[in-house]
Protein backbone atom coordinates (compact mmCIF):
# COMPACT_ATOMS: atom_id res chain seq x y z
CA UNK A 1 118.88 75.26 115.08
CA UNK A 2 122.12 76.38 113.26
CA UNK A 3 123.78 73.19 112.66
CA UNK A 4 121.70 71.96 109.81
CA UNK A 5 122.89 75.21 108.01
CA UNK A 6 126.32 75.50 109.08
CA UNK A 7 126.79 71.89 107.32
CA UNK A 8 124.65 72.20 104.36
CA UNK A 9 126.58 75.97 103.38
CA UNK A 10 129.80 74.71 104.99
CA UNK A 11 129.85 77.67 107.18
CA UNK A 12 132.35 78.25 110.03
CA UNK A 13 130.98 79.92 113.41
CA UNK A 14 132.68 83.75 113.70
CA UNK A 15 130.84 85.45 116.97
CA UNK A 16 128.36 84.60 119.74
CA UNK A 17 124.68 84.25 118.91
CA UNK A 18 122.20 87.00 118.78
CA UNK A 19 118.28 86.42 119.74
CA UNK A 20 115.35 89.12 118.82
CA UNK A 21 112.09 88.38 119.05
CA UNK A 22 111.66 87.33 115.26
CA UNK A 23 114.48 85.79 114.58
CA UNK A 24 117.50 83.68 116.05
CA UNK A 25 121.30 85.20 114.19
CA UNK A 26 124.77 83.57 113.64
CA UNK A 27 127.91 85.19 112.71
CA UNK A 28 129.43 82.83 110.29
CA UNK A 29 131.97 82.56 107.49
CA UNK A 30 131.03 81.67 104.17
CA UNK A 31 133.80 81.06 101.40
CA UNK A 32 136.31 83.21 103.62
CA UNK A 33 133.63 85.91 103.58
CA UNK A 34 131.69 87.77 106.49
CA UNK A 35 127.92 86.51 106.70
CA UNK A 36 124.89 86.33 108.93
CA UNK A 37 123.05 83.24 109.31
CA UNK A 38 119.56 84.17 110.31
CA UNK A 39 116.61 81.91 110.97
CA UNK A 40 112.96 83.51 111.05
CA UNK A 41 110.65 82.93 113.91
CA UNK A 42 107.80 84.93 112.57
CA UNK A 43 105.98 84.99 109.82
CA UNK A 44 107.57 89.10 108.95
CA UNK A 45 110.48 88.17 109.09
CA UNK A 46 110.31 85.25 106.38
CA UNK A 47 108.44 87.80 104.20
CA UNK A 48 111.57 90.18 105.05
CA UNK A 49 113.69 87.34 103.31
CA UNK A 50 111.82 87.16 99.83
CA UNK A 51 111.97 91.30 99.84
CA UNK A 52 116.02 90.98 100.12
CA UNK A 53 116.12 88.68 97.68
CA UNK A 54 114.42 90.66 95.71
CA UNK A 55 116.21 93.55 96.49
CA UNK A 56 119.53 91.72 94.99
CA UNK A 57 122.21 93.59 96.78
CA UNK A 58 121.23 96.53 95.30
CA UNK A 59 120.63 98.99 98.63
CA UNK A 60 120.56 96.42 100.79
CA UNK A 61 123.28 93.61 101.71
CA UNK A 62 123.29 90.83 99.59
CA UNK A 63 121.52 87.18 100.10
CA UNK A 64 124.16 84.31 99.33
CA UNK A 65 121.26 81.34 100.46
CA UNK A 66 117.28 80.83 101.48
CA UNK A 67 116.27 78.22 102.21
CA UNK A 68 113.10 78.12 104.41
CA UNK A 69 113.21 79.75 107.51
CA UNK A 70 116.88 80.45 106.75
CA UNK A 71 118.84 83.55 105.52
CA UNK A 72 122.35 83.88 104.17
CA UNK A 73 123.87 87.15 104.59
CA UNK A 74 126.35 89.85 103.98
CA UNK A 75 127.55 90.98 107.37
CA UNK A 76 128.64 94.64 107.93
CA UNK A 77 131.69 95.13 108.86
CA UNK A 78 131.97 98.82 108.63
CA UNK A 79 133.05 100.90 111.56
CA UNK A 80 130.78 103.40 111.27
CA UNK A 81 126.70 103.69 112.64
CA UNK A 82 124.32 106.09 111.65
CA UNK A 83 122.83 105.85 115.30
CA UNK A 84 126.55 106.94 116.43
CA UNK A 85 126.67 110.24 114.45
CA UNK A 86 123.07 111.46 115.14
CA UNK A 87 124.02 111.44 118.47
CA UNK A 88 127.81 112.99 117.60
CA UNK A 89 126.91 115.76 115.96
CA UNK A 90 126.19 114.24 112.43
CA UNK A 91 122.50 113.92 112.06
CA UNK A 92 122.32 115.94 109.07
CA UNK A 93 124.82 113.43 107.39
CA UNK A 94 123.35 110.32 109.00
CA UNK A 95 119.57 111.72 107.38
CA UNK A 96 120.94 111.71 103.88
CA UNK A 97 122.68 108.42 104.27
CA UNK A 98 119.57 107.24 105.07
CA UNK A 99 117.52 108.96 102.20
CA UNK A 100 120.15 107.37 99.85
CA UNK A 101 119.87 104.04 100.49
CA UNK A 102 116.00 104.26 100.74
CA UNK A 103 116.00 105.90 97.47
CA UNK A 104 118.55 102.50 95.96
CA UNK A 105 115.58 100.28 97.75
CA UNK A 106 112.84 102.21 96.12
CA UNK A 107 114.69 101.94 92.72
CA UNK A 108 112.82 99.68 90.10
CA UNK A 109 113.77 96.05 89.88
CA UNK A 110 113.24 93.87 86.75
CA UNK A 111 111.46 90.88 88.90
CA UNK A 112 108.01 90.94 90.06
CA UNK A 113 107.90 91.84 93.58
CA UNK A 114 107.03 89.37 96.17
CA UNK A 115 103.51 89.31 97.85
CA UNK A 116 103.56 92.11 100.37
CA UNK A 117 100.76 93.81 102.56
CA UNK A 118 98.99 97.00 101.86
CA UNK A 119 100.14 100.25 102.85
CA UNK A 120 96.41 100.21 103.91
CA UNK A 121 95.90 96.90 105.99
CA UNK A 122 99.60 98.29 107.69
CA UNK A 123 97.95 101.26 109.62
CA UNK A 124 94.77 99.00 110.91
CA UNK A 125 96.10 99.49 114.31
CA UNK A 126 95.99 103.25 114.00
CA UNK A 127 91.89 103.24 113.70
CA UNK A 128 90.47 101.38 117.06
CA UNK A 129 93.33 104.07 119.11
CA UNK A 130 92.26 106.48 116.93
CA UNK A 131 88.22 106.12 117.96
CA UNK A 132 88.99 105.53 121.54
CA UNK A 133 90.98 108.41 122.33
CA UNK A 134 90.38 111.02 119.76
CA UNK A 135 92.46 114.07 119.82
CA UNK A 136 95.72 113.68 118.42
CA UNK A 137 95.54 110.10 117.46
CA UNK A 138 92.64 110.94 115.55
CA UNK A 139 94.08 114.22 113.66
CA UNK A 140 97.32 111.23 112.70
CA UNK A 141 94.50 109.10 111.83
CA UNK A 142 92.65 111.15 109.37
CA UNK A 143 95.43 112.69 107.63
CA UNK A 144 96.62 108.93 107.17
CA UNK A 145 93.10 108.01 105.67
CA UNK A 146 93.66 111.22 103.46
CA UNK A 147 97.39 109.78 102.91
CA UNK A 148 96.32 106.29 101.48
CA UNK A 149 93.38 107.25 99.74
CA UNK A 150 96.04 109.69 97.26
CA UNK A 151 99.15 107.30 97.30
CA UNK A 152 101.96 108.19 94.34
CA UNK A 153 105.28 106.45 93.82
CA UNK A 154 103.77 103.23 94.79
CA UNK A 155 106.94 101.13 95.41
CA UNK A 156 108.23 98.05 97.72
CA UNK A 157 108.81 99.95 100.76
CA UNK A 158 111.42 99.01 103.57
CA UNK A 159 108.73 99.62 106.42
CA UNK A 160 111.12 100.18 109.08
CA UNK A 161 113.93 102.21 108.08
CA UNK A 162 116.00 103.72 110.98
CA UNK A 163 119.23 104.32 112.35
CA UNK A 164 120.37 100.70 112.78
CA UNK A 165 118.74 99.29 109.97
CA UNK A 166 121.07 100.72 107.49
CA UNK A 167 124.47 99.46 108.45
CA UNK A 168 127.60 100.01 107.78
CA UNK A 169 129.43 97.50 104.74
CA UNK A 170 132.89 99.41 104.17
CA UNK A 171 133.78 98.80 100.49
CA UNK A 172 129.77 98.53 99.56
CA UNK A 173 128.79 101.24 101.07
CA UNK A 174 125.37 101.87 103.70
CA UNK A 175 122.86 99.15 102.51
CA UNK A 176 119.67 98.18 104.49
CA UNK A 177 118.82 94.71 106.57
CA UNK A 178 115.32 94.24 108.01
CA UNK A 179 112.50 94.82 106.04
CA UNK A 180 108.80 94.47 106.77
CA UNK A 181 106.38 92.91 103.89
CA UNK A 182 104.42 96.02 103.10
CA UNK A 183 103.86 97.91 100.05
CA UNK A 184 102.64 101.84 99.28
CA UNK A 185 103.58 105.11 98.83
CA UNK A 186 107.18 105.84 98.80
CA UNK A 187 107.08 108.82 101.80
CA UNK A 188 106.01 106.54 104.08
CA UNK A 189 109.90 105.07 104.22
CA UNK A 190 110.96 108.51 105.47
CA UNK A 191 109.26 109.20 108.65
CA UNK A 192 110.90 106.72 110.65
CA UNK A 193 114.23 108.43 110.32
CA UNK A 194 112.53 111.74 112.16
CA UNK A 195 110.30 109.31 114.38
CA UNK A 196 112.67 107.06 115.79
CA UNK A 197 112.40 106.34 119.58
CA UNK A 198 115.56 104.66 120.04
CA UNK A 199 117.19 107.78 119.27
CA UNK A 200 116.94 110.08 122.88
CA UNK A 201 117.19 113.35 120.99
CA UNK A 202 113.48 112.89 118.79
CA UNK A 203 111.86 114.82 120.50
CA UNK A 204 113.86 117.80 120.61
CA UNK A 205 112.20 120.82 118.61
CA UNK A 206 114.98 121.82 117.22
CA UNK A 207 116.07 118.57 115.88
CA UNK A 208 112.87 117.65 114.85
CA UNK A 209 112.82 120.96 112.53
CA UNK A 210 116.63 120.81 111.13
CA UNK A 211 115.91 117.19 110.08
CA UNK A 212 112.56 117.88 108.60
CA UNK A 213 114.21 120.37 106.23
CA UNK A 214 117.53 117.81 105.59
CA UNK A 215 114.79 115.22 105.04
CA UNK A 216 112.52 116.73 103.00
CA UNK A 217 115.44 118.11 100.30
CA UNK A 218 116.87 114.98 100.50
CA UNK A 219 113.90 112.86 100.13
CA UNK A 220 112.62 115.15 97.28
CA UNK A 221 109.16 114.75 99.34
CA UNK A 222 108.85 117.93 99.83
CA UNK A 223 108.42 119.45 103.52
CA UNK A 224 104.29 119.55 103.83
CA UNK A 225 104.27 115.86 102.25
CA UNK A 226 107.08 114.95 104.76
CA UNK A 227 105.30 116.16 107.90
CA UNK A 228 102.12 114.63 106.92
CA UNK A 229 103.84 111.11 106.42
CA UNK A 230 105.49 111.71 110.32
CA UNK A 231 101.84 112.88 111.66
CA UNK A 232 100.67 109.56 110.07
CA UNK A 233 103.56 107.39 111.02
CA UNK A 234 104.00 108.85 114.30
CA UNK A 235 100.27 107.62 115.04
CA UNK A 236 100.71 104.18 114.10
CA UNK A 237 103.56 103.49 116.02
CA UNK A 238 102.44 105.12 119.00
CA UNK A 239 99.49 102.76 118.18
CA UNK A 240 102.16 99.53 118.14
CA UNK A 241 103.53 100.33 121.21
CA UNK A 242 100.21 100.74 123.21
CA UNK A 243 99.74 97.45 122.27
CA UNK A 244 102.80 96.13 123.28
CA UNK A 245 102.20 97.81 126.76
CA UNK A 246 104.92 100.29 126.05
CA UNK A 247 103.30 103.65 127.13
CA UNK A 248 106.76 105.25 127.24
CA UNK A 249 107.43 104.71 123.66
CA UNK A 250 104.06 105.42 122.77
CA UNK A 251 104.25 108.95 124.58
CA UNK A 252 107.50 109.83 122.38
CA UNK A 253 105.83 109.27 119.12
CA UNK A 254 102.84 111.07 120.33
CA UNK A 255 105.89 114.24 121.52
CA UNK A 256 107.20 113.94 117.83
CA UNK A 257 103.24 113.79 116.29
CA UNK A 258 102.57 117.05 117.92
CA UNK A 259 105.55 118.56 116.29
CA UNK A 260 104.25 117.74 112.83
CA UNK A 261 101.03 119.04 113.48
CA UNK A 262 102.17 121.76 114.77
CA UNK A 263 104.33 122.27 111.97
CA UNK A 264 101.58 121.85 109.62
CA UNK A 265 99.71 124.50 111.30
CA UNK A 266 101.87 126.86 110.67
């Protein structure tokens, strides 16, 4: 599937290939330079290619070629991981890394954006949960209905922001790979980083409260905006998961949406 590309861009092999479930990825080198060939499986992740393009470098790495299912990219060659510090006593630091480079992607471009999904069609999988179980998927659920129906700072969001989607590209700085095809209010973007199940500490109380407030100030959300955004987040992805059969996952958003009510409540 590479070797169409890796003639056409005269690109030389540089690493072992990597397989996800939406797309197949190539380290390569392009003019002497480090770059990712990536070719989309799904139909997200070929959306995710017209939203770095449009993007243009600017918070997120650059795109040297598209063509079709195909993606040309800066690679990251940066020692350092966001991941790496949360977990190494830098989560403060790794939260406003993160708010930085969401707040370059959220920046104004002088293109038209790309067709992209609703912030509303996004949470659809948040109302069927929402009606079958009641409780707390139903207290994420209406404060996202109350969320949507008052958006602000409509912008191109990432839609998946989180510790290993903003990478490390020495010189450039931390710039974003991944998006999703969805478009809304800009606090949405922020939840993930307080949500994240990959990271084992999420759940904690305490962290979940320190990064609220590092999030919130460095956001400018706010902290009452914030939390509402993670209630409503934290919902939906729980939501994902039980529909991947993932119960485990599922339970730690649920641990971190309890948290933000809770926090609310107070």
């Amino acid at each position: 599937m590479f070797e169409p590309y890796l003639t056409k861009w005269t690109l030389q092999p540089d690493g072992a290939p990597i397989h996800t479930p939406g797309s197949d990825l190539l380290p390569v080198r392009f003019d002497g330079l480090p770059a990712m060939l990536k070719i989309a499986r799904d139909s997200e992740e070929k959306v995710g290619a017209l939203v770095m393009r449009w993007w243009g470098g600017e918070g997120a790495a650059r795109v040297y070629r598209h063509e079709g299912d195909a993606l040309l990219l800066e690679r990251a060659t940066g020692p350092a991981s966001l991941i790496r510090m949360a977990l190494e006593g830098e989560d403060d630091q790794a939260s406003r890394i993160a708010c930085a480079t969401i707040a370059r992607l959220h920046a104004p471009r002088p293109a038209p954006a790309p067709e992209l999904v609703t912030l509303e069609a996004w949470f659809r999988s948040l109302w069927p949960v929402a009606r079958r179980q009641g409780g707390l998927f139903a207290e994420a659920a209406g404060v996202a209905r109350e969320l949507l129906g008052s958006q602000r700072e409509v912008v191109v969001l990432h839609g998946d922001v989180h510790h290993e989607n903003v990478l490390d590209f020495g010189e450039r700085g931390w710039l974003a790979i991944d998006p999703k095809r969805v478009i809304g209010d800009r606090g949405y973007d922020y939840a993930n980083l307080i949500c994240n199940p990959e990271l084992p500490t999420v759940t904690q109380p305490a962290r979940f409260a320190r990064q609220v407030e590092v999030i919130a100030e460095a956001s400018g959300l706010g902290r009452e905006r914030l939390l509402r955004w993670v209630l409503a987040y934290a919902g939906l992805s729980a939501a994902w998961f039980l529909e991947d059969g993932d119960a485990e996952s599922a339970e730690s958003d649920m641990r971190v949406a309890r948290l933000a009510a809770e926090a609310l409540d107070r």
